[in-house]
N, C-alpha and C. Protein backbone atom coordinates (compact mmCIF):
# COMPACT_ATOMS: atom_id res chain seq x y z
N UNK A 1 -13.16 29.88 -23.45
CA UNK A 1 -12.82 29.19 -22.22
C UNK A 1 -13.39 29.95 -21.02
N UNK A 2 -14.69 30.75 -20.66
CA UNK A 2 -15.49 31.11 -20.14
C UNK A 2 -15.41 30.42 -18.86
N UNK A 3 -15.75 29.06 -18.70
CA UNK A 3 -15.55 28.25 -17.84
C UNK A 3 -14.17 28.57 -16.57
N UNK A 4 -13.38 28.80 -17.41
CA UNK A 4 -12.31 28.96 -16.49
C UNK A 4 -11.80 29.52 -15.79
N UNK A 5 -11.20 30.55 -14.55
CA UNK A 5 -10.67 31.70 -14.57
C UNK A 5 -9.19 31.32 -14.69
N UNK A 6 -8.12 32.47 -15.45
CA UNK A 6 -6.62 31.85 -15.54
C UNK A 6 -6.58 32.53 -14.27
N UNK A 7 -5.27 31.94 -13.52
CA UNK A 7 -4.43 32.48 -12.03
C UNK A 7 -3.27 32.56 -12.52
N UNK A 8 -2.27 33.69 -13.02
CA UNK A 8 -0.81 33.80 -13.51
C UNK A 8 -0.03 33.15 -12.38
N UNK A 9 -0.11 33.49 -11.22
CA UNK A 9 0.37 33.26 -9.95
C UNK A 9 0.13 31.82 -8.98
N UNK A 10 -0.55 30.81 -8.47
CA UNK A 10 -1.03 29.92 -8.03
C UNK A 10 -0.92 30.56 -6.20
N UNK A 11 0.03 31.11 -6.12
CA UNK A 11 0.55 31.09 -4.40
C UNK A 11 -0.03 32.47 -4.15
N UNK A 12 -0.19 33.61 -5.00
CA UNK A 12 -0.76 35.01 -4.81
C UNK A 12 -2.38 34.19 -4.46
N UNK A 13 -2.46 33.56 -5.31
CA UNK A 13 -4.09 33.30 -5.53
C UNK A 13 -4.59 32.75 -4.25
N UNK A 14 -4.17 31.61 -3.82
CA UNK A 14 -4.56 30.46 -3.27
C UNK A 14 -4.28 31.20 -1.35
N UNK A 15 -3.29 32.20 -1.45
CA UNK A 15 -3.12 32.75 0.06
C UNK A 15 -4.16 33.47 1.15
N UNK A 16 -4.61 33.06 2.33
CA UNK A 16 -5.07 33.37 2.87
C UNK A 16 -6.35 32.13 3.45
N UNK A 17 -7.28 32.41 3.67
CA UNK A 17 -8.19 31.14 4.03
C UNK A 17 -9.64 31.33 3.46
N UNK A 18 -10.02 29.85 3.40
CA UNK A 18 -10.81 29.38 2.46
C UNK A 18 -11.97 28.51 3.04
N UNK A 19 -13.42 28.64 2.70
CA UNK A 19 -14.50 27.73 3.07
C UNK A 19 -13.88 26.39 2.44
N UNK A 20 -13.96 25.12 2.71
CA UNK A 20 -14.03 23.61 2.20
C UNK A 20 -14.96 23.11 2.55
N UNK A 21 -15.76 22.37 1.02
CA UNK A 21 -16.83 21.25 1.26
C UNK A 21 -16.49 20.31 0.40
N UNK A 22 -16.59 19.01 1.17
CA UNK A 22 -16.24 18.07 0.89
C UNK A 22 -17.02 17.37 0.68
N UNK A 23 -17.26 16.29 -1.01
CA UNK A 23 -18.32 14.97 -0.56
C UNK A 23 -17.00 13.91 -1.57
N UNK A 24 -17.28 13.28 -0.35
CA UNK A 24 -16.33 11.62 -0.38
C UNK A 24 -17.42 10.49 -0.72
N UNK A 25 -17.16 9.93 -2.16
CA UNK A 25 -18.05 8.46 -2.41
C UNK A 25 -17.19 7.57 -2.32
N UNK A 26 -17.94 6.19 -2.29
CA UNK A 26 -16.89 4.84 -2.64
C UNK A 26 -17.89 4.61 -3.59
N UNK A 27 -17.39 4.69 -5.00
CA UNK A 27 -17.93 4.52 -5.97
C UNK A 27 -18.34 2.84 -6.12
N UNK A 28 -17.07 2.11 -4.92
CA UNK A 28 -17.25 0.18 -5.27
C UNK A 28 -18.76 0.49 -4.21
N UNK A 29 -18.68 0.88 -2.69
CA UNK A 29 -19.53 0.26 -1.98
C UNK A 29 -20.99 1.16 -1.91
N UNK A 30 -20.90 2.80 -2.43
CA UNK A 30 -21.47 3.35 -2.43
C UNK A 30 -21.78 4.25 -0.86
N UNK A 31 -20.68 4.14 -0.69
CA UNK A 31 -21.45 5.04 1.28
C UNK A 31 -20.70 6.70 0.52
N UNK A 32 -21.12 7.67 1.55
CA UNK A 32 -20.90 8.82 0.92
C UNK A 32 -20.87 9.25 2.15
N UNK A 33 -19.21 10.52 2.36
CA UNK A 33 -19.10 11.02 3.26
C UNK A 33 -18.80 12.54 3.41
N UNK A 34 -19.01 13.43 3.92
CA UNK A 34 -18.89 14.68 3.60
C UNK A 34 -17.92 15.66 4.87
N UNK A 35 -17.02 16.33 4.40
CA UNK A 35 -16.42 17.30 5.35
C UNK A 35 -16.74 18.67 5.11
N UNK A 36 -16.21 19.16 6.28
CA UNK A 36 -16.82 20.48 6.27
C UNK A 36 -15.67 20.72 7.28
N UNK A 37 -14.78 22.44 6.70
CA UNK A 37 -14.11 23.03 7.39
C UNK A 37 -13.25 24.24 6.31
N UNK A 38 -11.78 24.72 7.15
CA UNK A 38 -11.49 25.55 6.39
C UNK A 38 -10.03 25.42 5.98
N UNK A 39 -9.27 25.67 4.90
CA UNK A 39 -8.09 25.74 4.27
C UNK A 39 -7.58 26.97 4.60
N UNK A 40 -6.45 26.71 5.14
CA UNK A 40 -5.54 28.23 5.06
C UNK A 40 -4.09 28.03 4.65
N UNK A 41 -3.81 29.19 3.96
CA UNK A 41 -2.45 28.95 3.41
C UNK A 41 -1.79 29.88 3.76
N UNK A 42 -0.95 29.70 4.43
CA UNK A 42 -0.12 30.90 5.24
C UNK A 42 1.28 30.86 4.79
N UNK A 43 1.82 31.99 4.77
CA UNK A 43 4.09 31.71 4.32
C UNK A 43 4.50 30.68 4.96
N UNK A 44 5.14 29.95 4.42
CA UNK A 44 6.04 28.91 4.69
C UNK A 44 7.35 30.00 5.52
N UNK A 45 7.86 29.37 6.51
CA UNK A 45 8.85 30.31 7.38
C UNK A 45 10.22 30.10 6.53
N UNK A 46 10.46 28.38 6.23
CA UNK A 46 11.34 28.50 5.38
C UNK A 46 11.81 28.61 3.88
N UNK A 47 10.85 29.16 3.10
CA UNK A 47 10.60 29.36 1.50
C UNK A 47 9.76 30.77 1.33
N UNK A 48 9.76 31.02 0.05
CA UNK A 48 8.70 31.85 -0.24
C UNK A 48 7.29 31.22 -0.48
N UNK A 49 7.14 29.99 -0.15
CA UNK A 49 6.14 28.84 -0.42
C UNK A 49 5.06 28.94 0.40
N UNK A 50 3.94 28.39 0.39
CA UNK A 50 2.46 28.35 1.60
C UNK A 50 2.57 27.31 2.02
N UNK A 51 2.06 27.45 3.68
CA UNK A 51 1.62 26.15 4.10
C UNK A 51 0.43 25.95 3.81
N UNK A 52 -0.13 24.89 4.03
CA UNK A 52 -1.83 24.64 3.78
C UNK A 52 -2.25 24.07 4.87
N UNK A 53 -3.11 24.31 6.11
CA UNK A 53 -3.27 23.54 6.79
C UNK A 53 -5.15 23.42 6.78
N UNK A 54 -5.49 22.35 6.57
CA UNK A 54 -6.69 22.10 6.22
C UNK A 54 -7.62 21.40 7.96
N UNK A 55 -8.58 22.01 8.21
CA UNK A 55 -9.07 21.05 9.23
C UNK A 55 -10.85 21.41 9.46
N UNK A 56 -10.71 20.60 10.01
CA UNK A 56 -12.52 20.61 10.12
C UNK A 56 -13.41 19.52 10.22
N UNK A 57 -14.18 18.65 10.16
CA UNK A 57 -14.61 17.62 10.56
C UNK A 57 -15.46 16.59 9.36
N UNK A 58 -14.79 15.50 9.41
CA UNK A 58 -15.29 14.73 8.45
C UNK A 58 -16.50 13.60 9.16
N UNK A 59 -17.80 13.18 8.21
CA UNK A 59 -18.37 12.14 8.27
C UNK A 59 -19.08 11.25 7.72
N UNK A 60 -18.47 10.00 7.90
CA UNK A 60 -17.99 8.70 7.40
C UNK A 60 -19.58 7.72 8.35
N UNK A 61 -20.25 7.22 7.32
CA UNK A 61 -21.34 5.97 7.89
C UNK A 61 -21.75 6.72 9.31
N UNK A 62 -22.39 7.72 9.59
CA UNK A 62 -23.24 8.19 10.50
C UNK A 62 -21.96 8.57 11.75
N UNK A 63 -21.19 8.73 11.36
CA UNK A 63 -19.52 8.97 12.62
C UNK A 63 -19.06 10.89 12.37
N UNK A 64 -19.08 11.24 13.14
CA UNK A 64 -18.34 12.40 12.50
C UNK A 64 -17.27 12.64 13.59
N UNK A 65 -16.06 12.75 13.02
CA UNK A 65 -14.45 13.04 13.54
C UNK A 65 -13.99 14.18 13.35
N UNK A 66 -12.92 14.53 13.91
CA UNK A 66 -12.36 15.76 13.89
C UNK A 66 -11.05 15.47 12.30
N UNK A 67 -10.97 16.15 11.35
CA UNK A 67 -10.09 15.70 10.06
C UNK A 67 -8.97 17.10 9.74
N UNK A 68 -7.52 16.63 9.77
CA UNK A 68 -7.12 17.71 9.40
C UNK A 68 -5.64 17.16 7.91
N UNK A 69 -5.07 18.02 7.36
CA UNK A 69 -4.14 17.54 6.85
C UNK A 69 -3.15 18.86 6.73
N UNK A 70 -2.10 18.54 6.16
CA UNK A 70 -1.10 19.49 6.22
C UNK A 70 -0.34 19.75 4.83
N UNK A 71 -0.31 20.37 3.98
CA UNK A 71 0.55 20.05 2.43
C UNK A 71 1.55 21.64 2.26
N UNK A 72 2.66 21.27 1.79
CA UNK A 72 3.73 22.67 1.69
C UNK A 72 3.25 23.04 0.09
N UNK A 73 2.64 24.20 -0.73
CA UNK A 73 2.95 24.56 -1.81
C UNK A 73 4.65 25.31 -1.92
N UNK A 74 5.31 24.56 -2.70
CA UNK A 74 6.42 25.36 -3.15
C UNK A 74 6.48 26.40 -4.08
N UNK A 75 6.76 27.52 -4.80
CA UNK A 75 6.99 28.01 -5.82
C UNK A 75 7.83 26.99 -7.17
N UNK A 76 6.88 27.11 -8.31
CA UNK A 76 7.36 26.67 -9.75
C UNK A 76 7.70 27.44 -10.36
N UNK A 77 8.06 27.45 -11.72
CA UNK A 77 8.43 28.12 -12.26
C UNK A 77 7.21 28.71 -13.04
N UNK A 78 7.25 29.92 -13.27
CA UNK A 78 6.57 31.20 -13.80
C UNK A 78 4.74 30.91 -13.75
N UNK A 79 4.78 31.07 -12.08
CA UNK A 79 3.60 31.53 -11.42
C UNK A 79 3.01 29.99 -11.10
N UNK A 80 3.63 28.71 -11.23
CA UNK A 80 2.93 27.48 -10.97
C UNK A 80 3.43 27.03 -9.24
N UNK A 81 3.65 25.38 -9.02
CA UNK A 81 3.81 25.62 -7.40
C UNK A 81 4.12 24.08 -7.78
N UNK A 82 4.77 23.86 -6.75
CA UNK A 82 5.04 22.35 -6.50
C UNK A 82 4.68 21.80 -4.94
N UNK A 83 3.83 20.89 -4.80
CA UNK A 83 3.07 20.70 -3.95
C UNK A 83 3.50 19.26 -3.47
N UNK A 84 3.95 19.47 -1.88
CA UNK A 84 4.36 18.03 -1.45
C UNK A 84 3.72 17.94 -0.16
N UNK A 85 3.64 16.85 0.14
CA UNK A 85 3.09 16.47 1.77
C UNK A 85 3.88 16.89 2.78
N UNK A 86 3.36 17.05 3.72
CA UNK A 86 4.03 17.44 5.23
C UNK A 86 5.53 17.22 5.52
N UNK A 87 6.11 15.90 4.95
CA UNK A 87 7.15 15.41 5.17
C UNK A 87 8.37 15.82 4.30
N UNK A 88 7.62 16.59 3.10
CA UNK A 88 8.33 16.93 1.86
C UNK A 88 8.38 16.00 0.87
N UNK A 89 7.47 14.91 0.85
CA UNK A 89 7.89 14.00 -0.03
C UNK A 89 6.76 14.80 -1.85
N UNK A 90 6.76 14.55 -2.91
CA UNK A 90 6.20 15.03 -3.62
C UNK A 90 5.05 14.96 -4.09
N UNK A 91 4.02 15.38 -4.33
CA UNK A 91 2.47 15.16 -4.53
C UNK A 91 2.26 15.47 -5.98
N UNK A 92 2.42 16.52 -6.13
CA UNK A 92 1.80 16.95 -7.77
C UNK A 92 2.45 18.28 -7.62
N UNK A 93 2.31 18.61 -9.34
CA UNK A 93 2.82 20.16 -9.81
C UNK A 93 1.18 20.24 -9.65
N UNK A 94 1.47 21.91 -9.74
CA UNK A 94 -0.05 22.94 -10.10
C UNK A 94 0.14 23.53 -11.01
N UNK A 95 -0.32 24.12 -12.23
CA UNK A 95 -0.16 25.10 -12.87
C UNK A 95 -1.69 25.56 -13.13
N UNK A 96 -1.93 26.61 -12.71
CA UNK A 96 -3.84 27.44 -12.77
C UNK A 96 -3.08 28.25 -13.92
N UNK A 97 -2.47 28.53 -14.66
CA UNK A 97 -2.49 29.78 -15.82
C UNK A 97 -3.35 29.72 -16.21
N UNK A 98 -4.16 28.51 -17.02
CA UNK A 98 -5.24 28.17 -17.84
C UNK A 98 -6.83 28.45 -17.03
N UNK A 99 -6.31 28.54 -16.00
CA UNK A 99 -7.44 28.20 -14.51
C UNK A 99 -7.71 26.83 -14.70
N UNK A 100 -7.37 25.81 -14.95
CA UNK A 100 -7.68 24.59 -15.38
C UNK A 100 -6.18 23.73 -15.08
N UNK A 101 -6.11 22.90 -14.19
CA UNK A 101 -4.67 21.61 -14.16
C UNK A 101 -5.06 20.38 -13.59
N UNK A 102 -4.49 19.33 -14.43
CA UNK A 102 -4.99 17.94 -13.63
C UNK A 102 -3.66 17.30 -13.85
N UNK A 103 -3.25 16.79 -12.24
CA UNK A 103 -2.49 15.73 -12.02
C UNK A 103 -2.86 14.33 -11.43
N UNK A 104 -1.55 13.94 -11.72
CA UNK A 104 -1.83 12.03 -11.32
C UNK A 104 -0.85 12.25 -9.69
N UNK A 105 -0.76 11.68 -9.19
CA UNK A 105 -0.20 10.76 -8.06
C UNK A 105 -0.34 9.03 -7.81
N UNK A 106 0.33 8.86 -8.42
CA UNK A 106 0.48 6.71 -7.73
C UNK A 106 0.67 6.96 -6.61
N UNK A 107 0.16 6.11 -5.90
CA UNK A 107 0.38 5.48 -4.83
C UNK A 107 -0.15 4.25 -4.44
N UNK A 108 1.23 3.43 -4.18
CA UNK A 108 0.82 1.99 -4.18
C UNK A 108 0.46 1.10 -5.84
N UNK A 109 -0.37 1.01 -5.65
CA UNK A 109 -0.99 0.03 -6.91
C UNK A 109 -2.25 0.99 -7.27
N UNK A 110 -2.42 2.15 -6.41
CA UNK A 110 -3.78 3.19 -6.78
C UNK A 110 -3.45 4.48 -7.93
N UNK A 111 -4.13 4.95 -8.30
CA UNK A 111 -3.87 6.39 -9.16
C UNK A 111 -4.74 7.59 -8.59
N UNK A 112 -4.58 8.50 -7.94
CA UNK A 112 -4.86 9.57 -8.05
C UNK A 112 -4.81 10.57 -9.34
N UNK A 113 -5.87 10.94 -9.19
CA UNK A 113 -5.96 11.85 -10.72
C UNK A 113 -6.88 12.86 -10.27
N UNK A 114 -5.94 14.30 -10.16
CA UNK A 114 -7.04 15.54 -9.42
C UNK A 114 -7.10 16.40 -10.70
N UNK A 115 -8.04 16.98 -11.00
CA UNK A 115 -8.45 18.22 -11.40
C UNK A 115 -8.67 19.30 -11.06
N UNK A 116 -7.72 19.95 -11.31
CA UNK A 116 -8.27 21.62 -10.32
C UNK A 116 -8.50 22.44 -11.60
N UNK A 117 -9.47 23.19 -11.03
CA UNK A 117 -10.77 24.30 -11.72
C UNK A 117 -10.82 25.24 -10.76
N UNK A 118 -10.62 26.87 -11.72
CA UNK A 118 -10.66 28.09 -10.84
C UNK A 118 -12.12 28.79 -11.69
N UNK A 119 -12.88 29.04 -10.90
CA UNK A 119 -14.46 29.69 -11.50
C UNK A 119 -13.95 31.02 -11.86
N UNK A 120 -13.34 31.55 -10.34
CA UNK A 120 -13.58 33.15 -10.25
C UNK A 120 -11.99 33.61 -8.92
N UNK A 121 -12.37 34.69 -8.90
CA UNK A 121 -11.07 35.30 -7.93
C UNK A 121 -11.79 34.49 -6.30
N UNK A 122 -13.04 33.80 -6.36
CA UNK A 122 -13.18 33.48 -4.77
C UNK A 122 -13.64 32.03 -4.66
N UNK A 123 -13.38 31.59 -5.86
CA UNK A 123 -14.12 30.17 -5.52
C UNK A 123 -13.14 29.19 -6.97
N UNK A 124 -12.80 28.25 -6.20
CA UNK A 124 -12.08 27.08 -7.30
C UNK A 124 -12.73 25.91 -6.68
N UNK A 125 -12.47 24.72 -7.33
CA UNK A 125 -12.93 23.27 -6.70
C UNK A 125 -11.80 22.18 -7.38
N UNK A 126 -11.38 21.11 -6.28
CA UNK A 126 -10.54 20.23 -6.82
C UNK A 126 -11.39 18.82 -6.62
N UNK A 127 -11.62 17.62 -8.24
CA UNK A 127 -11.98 16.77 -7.99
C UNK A 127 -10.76 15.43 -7.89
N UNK A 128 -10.62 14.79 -7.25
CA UNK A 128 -9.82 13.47 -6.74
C UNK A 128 -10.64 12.55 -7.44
N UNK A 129 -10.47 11.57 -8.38
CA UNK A 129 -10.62 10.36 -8.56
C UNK A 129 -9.35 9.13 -8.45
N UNK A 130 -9.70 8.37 -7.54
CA UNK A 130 -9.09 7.46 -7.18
C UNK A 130 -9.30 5.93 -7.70
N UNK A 131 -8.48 5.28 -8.78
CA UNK A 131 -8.86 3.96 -8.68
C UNK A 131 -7.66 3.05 -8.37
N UNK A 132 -7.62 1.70 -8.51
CA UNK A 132 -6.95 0.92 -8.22
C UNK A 132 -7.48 -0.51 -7.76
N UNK A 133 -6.31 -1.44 -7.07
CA UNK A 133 -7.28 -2.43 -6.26
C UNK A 133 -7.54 -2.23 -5.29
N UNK A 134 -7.18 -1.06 -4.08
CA UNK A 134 -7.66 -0.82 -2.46
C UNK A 134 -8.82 0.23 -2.66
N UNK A 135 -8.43 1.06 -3.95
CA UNK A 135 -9.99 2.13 -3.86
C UNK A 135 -10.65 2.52 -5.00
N UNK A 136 -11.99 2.96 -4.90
CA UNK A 136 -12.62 3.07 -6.20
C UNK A 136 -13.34 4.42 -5.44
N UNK A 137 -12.71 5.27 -5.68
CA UNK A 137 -13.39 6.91 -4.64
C UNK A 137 -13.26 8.10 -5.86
N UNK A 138 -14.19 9.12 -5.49
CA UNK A 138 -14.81 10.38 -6.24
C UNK A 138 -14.10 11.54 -5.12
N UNK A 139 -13.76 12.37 -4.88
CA UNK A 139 -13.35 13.41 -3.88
C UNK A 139 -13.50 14.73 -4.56
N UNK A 140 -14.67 15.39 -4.24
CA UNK A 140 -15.10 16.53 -4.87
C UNK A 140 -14.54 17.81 -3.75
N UNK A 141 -13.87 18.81 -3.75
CA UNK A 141 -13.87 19.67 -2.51
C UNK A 141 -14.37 20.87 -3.11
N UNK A 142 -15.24 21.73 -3.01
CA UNK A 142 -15.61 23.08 -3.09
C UNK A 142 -14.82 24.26 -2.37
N UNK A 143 -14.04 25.14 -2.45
CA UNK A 143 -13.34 26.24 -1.90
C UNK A 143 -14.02 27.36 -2.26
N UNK A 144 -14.57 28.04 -1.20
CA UNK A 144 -14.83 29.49 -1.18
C UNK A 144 -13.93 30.45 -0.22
N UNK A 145 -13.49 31.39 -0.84
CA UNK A 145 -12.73 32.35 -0.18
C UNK A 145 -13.21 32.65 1.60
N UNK A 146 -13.05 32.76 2.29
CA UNK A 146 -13.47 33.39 3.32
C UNK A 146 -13.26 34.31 3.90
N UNK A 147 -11.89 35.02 3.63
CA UNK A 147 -11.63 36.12 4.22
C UNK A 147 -12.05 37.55 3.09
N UNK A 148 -13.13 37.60 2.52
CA UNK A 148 -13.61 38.63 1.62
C UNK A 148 -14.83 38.26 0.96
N UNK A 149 -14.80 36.82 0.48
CA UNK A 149 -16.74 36.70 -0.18
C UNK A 149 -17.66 36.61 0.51
């Protein structure tokens, strides 16, 4: 399993801030959009948990915007994380032991289905495939460490 790196920890690993590259397809219409910015995961004030606050600029059909998002990692049980949106509502478990985890998320009538892959101690990548009847999307993000590689 060469391919993989294991992370015992997910929240040791993932702390501090991170390069993001993003390429966004619509696999139905074919346009392709790409972001570019940085992830940081800082202590949660009220948990032993990270915040994630992601921002940097996305662009969509020749447009480029300012894009940010916000997600709480919680602590799981023995080194995994439970990961919910801004509001607290629930997103997906993580578990990197394997360096390797893929979850689903429904939403709506859609499926999210991410894969996360850890290479090395400075670089992981999560892919998003999305289908359903509102979307037919690919979401590739590249993470490189930034505060050390």
């Amino acid at each position: 399993m060469g391919e993989f790196w294991p992370v015992p920890d997910v929240l040791a690993y993932l702390g501090g801030a991170w390069r993001a590259e993003r390429v966004v397809r619509d696999l139905a219409g074919g346009d392709e959009g790409r972001f570019t910015g940085t992830v940081v995961f800082e202590p949660l004030e009220e948990s032993d948990g990270l915040l994630q606050r992601e921002s940097g600029e996305f662009t969509w059909r020749g447009v480029t915007r300012p894009a940010e998002r916000t997600l709480r990692f919680l602590p799981g049980p023995g080194g995994t994380a439970d990961v919910r949106f801004e509001d607290g509502r629930f997103f997906h478990g993580l578990d990197l032991r394997a360096g390797r985890h893929v979850a689903d998320h429904p939403c709506s009538a859609d499926l999210y289905r991410g894969e996360f892959t850890v290479r090395d101690a400075d670089h992981w990548r999560v892919v998003w495939r999305v289908r359903g009847p509102a979307k037919d999307l690919e979401l590739v993000t590249d993470h490189t460490r930034a505060d050390g590689a």
